[in-house]
N, C-alpha and C. Protein backbone atom coordinates (compact mmCIF):
# COMPACT_ATOMS: atom_id res chain seq x y z
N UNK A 1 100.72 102.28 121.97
CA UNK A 1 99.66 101.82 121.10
C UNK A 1 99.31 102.87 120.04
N UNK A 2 99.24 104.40 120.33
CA UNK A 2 98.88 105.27 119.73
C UNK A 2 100.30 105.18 118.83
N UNK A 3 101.54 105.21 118.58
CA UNK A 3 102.26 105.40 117.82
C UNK A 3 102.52 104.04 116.89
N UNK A 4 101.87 103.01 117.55
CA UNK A 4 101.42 101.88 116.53
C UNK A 4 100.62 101.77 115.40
N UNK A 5 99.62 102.36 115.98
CA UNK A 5 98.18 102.33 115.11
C UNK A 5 98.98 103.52 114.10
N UNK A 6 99.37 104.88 114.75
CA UNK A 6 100.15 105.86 113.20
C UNK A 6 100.92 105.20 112.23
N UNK A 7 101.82 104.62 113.07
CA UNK A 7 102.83 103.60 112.00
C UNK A 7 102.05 102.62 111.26
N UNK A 8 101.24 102.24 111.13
CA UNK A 8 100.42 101.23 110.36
C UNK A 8 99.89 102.54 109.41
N UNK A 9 99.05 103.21 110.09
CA UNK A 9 98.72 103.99 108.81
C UNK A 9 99.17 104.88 107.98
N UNK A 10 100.29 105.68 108.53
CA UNK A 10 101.31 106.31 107.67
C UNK A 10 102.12 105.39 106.72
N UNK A 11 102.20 104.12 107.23
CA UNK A 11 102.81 102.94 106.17
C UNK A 11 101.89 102.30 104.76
N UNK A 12 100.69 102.73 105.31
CA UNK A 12 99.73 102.23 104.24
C UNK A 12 99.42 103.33 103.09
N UNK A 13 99.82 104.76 103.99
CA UNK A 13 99.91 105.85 103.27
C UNK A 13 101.15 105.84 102.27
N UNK A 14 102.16 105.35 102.94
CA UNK A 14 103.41 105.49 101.85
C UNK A 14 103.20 104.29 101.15
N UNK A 15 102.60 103.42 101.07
CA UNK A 15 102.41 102.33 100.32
C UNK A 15 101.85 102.97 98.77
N UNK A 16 100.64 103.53 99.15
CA UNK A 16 100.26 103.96 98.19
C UNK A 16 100.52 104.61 97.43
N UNK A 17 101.73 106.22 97.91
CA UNK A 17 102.08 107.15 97.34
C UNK A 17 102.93 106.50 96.45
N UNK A 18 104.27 105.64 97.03
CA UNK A 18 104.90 104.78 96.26
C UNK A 18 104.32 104.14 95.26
N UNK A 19 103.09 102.91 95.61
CA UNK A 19 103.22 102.36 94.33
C UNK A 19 102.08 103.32 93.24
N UNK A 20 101.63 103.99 93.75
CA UNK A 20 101.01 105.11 92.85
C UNK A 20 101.95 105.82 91.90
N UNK A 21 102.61 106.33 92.64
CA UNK A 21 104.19 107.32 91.97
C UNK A 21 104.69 106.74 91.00
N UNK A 22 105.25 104.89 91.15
CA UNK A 22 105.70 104.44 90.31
C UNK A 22 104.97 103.80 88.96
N UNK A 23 103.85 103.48 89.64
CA UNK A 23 102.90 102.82 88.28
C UNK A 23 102.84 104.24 87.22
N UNK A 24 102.67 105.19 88.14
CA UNK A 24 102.58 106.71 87.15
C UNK A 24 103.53 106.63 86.07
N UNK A 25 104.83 106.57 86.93
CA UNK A 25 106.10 106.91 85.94
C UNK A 25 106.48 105.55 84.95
N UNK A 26 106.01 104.81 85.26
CA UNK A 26 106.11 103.05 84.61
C UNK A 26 104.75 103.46 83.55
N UNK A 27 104.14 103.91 83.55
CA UNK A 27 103.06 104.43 82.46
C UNK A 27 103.84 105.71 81.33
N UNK A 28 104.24 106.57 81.77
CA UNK A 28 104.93 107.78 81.37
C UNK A 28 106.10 106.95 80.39
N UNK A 29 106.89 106.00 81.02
CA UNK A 29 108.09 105.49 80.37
C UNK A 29 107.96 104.33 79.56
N UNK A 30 106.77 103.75 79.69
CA UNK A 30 106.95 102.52 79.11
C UNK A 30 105.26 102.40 78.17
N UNK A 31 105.37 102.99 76.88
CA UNK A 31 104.24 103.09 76.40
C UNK A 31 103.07 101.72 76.21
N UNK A 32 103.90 100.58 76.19
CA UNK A 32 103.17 99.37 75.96
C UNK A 32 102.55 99.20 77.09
N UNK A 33 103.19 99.23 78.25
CA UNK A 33 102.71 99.31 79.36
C UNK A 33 101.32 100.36 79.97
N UNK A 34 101.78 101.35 78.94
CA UNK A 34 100.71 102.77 79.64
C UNK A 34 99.26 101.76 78.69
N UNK A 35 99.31 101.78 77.26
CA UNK A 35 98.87 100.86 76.37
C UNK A 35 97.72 99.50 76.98
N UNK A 36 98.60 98.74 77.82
CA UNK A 36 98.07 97.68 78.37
C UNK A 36 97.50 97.70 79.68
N UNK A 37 97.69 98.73 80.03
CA UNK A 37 97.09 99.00 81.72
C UNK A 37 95.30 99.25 81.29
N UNK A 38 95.02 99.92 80.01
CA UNK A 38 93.83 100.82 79.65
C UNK A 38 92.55 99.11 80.05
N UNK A 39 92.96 98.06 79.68
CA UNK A 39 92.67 96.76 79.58
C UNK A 39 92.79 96.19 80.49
N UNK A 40 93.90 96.29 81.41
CA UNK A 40 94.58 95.47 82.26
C UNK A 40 95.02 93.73 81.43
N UNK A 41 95.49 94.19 80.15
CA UNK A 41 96.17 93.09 79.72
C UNK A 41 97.53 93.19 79.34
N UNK A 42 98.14 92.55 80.64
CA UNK A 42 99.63 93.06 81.39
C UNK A 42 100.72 91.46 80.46
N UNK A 43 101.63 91.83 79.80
CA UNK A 43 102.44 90.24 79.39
C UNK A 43 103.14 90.11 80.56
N UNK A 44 103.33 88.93 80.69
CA UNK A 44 104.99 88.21 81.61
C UNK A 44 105.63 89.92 82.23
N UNK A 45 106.90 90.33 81.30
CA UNK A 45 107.49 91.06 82.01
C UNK A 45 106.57 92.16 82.82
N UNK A 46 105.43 93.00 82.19
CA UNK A 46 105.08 93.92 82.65
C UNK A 46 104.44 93.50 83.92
N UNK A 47 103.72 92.32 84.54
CA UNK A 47 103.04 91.49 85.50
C UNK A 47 104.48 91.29 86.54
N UNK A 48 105.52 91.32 86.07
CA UNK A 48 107.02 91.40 86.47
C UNK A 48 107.02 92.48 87.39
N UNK A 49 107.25 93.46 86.53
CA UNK A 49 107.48 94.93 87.05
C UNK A 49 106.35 95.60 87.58
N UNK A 50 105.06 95.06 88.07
CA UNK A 50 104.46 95.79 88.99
C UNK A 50 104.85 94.57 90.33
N UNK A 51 104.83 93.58 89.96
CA UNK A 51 105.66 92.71 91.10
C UNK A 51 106.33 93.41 91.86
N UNK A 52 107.58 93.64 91.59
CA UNK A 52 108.57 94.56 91.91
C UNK A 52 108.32 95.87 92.11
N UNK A 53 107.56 96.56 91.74
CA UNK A 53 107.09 98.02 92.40
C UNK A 53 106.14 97.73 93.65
N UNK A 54 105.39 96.68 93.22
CA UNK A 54 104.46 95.93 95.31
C UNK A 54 105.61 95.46 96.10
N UNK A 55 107.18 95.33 95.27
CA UNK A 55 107.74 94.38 96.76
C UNK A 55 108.29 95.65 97.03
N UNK A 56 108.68 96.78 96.40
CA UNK A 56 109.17 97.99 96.59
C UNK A 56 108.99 98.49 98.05
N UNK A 57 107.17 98.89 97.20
CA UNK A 57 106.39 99.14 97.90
C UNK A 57 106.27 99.05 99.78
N UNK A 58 105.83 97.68 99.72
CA UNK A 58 106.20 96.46 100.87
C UNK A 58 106.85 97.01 101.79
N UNK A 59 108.15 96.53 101.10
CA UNK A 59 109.08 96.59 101.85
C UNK A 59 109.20 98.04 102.78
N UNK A 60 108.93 99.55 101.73
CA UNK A 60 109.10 100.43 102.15
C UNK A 60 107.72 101.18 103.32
N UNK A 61 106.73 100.10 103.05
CA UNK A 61 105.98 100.75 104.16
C UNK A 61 106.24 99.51 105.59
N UNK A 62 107.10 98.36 105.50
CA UNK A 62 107.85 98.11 106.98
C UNK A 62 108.37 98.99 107.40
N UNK A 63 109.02 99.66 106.98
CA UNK A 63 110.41 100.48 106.94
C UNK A 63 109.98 101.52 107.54
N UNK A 64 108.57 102.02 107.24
CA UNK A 64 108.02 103.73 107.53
C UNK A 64 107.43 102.56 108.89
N UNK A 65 106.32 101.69 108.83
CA UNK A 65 106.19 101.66 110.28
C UNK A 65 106.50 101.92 111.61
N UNK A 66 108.26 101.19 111.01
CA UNK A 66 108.90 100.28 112.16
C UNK A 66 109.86 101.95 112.70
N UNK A 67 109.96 102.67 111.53
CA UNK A 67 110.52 104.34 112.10
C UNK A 67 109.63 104.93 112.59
N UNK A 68 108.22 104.95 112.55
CA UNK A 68 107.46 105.70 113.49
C UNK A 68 107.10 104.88 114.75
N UNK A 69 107.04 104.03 114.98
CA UNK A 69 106.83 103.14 116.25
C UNK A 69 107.81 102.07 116.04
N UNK A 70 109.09 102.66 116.84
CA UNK A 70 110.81 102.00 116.78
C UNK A 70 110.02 101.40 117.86
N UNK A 71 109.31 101.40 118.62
CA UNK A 71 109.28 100.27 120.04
C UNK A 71 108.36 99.17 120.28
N UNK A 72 107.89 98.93 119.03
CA UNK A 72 106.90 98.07 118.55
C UNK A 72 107.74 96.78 117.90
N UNK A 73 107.67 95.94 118.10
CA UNK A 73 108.50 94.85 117.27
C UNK A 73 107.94 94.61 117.02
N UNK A 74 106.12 94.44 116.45
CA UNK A 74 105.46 93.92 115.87
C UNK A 74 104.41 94.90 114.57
N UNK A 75 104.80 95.84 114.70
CA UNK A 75 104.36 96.78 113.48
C UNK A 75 104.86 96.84 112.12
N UNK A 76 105.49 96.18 112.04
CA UNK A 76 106.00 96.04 110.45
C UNK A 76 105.16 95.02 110.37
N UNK A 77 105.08 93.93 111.06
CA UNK A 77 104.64 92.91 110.43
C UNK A 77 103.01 93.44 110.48
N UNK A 78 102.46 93.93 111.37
CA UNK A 78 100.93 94.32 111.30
C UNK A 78 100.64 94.92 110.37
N UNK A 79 101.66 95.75 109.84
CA UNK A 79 101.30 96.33 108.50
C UNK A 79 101.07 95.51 107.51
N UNK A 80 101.75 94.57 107.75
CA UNK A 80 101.39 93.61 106.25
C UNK A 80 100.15 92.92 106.28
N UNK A 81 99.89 92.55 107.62
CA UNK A 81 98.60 91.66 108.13
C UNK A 81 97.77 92.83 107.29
N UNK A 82 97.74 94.03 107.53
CA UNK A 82 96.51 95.16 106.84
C UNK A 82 96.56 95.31 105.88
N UNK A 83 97.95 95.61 105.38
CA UNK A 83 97.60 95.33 103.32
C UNK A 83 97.21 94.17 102.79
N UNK A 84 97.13 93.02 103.46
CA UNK A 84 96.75 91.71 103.20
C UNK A 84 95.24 91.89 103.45
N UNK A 85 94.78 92.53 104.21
CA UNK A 85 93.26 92.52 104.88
C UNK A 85 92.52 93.53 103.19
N UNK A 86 93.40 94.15 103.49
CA UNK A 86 92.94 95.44 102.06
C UNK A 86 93.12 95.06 100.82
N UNK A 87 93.93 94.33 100.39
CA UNK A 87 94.39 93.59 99.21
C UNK A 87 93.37 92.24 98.53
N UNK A 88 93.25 91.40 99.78
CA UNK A 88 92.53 89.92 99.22
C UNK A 88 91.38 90.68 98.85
N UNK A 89 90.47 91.14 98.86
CA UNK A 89 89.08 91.93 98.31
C UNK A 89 89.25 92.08 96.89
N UNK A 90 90.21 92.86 96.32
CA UNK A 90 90.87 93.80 95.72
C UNK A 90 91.11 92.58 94.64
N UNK A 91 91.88 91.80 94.91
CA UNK A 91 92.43 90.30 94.07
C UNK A 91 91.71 89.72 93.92
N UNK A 92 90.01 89.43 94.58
CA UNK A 92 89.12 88.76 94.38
C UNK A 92 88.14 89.32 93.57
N UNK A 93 88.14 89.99 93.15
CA UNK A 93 87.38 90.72 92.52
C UNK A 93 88.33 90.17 90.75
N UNK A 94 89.46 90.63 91.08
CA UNK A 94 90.35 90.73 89.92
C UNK A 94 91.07 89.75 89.63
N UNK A 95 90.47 88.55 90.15
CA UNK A 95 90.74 87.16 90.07
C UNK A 95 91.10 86.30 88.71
N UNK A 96 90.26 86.76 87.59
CA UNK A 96 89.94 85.81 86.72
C UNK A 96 90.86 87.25 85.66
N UNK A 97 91.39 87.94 85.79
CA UNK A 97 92.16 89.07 84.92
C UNK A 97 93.54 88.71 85.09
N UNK A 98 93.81 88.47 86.37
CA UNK A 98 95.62 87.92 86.16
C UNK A 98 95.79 86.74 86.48
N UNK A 99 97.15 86.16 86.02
CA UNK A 99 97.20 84.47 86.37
C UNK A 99 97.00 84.23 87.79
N UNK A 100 97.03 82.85 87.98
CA UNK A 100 96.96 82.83 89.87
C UNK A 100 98.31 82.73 90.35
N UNK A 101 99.52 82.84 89.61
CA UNK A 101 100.77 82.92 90.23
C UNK A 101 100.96 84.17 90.93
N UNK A 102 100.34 85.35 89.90
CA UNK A 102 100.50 86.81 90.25
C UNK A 102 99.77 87.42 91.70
N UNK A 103 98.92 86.48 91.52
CA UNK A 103 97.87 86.57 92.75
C UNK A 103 98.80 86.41 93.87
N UNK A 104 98.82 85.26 94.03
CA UNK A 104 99.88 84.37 94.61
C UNK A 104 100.94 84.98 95.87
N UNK A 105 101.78 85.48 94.53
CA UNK A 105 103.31 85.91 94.76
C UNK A 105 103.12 87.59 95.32
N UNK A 106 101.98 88.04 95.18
CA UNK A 106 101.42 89.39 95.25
C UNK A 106 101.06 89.01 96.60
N UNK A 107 100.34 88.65 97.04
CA UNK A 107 99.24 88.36 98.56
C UNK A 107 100.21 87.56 99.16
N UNK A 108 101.40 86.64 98.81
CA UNK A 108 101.99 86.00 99.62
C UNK A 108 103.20 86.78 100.53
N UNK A 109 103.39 87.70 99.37
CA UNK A 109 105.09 88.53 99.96
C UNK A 109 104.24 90.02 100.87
N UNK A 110 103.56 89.91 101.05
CA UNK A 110 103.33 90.97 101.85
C UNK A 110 103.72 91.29 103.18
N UNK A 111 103.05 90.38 104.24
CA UNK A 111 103.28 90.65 105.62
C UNK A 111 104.89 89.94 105.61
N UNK A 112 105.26 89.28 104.75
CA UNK A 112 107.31 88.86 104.85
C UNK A 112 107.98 90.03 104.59
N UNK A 113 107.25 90.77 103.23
CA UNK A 113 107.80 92.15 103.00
C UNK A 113 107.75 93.27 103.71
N UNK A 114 106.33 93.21 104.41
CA UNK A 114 106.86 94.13 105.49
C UNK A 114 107.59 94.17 106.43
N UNK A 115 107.63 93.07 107.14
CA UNK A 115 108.51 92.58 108.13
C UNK A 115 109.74 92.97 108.10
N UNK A 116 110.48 92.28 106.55
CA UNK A 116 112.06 92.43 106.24
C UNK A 116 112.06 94.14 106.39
N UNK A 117 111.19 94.97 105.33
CA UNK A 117 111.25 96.01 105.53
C UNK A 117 111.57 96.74 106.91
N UNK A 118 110.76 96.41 107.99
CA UNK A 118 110.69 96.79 109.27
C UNK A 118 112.08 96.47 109.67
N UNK A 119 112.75 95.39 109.44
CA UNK A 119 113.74 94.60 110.34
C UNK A 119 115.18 95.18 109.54
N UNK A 120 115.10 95.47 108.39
CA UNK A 120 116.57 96.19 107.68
C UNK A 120 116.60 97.47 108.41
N UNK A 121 115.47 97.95 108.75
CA UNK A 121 115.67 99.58 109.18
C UNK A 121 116.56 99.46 110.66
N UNK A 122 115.68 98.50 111.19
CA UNK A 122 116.62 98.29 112.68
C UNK A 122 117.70 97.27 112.36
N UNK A 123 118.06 97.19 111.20
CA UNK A 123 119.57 96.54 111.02
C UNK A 123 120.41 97.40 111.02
N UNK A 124 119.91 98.31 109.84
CA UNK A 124 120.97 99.63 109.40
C UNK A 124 121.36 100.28 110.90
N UNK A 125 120.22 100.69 111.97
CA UNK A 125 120.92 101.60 112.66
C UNK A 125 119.83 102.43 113.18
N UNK A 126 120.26 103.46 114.45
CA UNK A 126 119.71 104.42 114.57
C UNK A 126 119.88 105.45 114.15
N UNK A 127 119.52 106.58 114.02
CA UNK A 127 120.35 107.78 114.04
C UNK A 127 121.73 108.14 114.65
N UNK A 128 121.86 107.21 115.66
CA UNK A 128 123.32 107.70 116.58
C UNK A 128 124.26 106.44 116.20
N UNK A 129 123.31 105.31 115.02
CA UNK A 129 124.57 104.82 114.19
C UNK A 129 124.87 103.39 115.53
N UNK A 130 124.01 103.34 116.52
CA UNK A 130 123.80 101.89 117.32
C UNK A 130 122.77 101.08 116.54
N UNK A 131 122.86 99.89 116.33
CA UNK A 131 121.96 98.88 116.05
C UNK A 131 120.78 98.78 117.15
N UNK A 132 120.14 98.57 117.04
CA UNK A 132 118.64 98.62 117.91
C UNK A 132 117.72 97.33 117.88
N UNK A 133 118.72 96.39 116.70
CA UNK A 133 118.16 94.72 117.28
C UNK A 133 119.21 93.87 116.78
């Protein structure tokens, strides 16, 4: 239980560092973008590409769960249940600023994304290179 509850929160920790890290460097590289964040008036592609830095994201804090509590088959997915718990607030607030697809596709891929995340790690392997599901 104790290496459950870490894996949830070290996953929520790398959630953040990640999509923090990348929105940083997606600001740094992409001036329209750095430009339109000041507003939060994001077009099509850029509403795109933070998409894709949350499924990044996602995916990569299954991934940190499911490696700190390998004996949990259900911690990837709890992780998502918690960024979902932490997130809908967050989207409700910021409801009427992005379309409701973004909403949507954002709050919907979470606890799937963590999951897959969780479940590729025990695809790839252990360290000794055995599959473990």
């Amino acid at each position: 239980m104790g290496r459950t509850i870490a894996g949830i929160l070290l996953a929520i920790a790398a959630w953040m560092v990640i999509a923090l890290g990348a929105g940083a460097v997606m600001r740094q590289l992409w001036t329209a973008y750095a430009a339109a964040a000041a507003t939060m008036a994001f077009t099509g592609p850029m509403l795109g590409a933070r998409l894709a830095l949350g499924a990044l994201a996602t995916g990569a804090a299954g991934a940190v769960a499911a490696r700190v509590a390998p004996r949990s088959r259900w911690v990837a997915w709890s992780t998502g249940v918690a960024l979902l718990v932490l997130f809908v607030p967050q989207h409700v607030t910021l409801w009427a600023v992005f379309p409701v697809w973004y909403h949507v596709l954002f709050l919907a891929s979470l606890v799937p994304l963590c999951g897959l995340g969780g479940r590729l790690l025990h695809t790839v392997g252990d360290d000794d290179g055995q599959t473990t599901r």
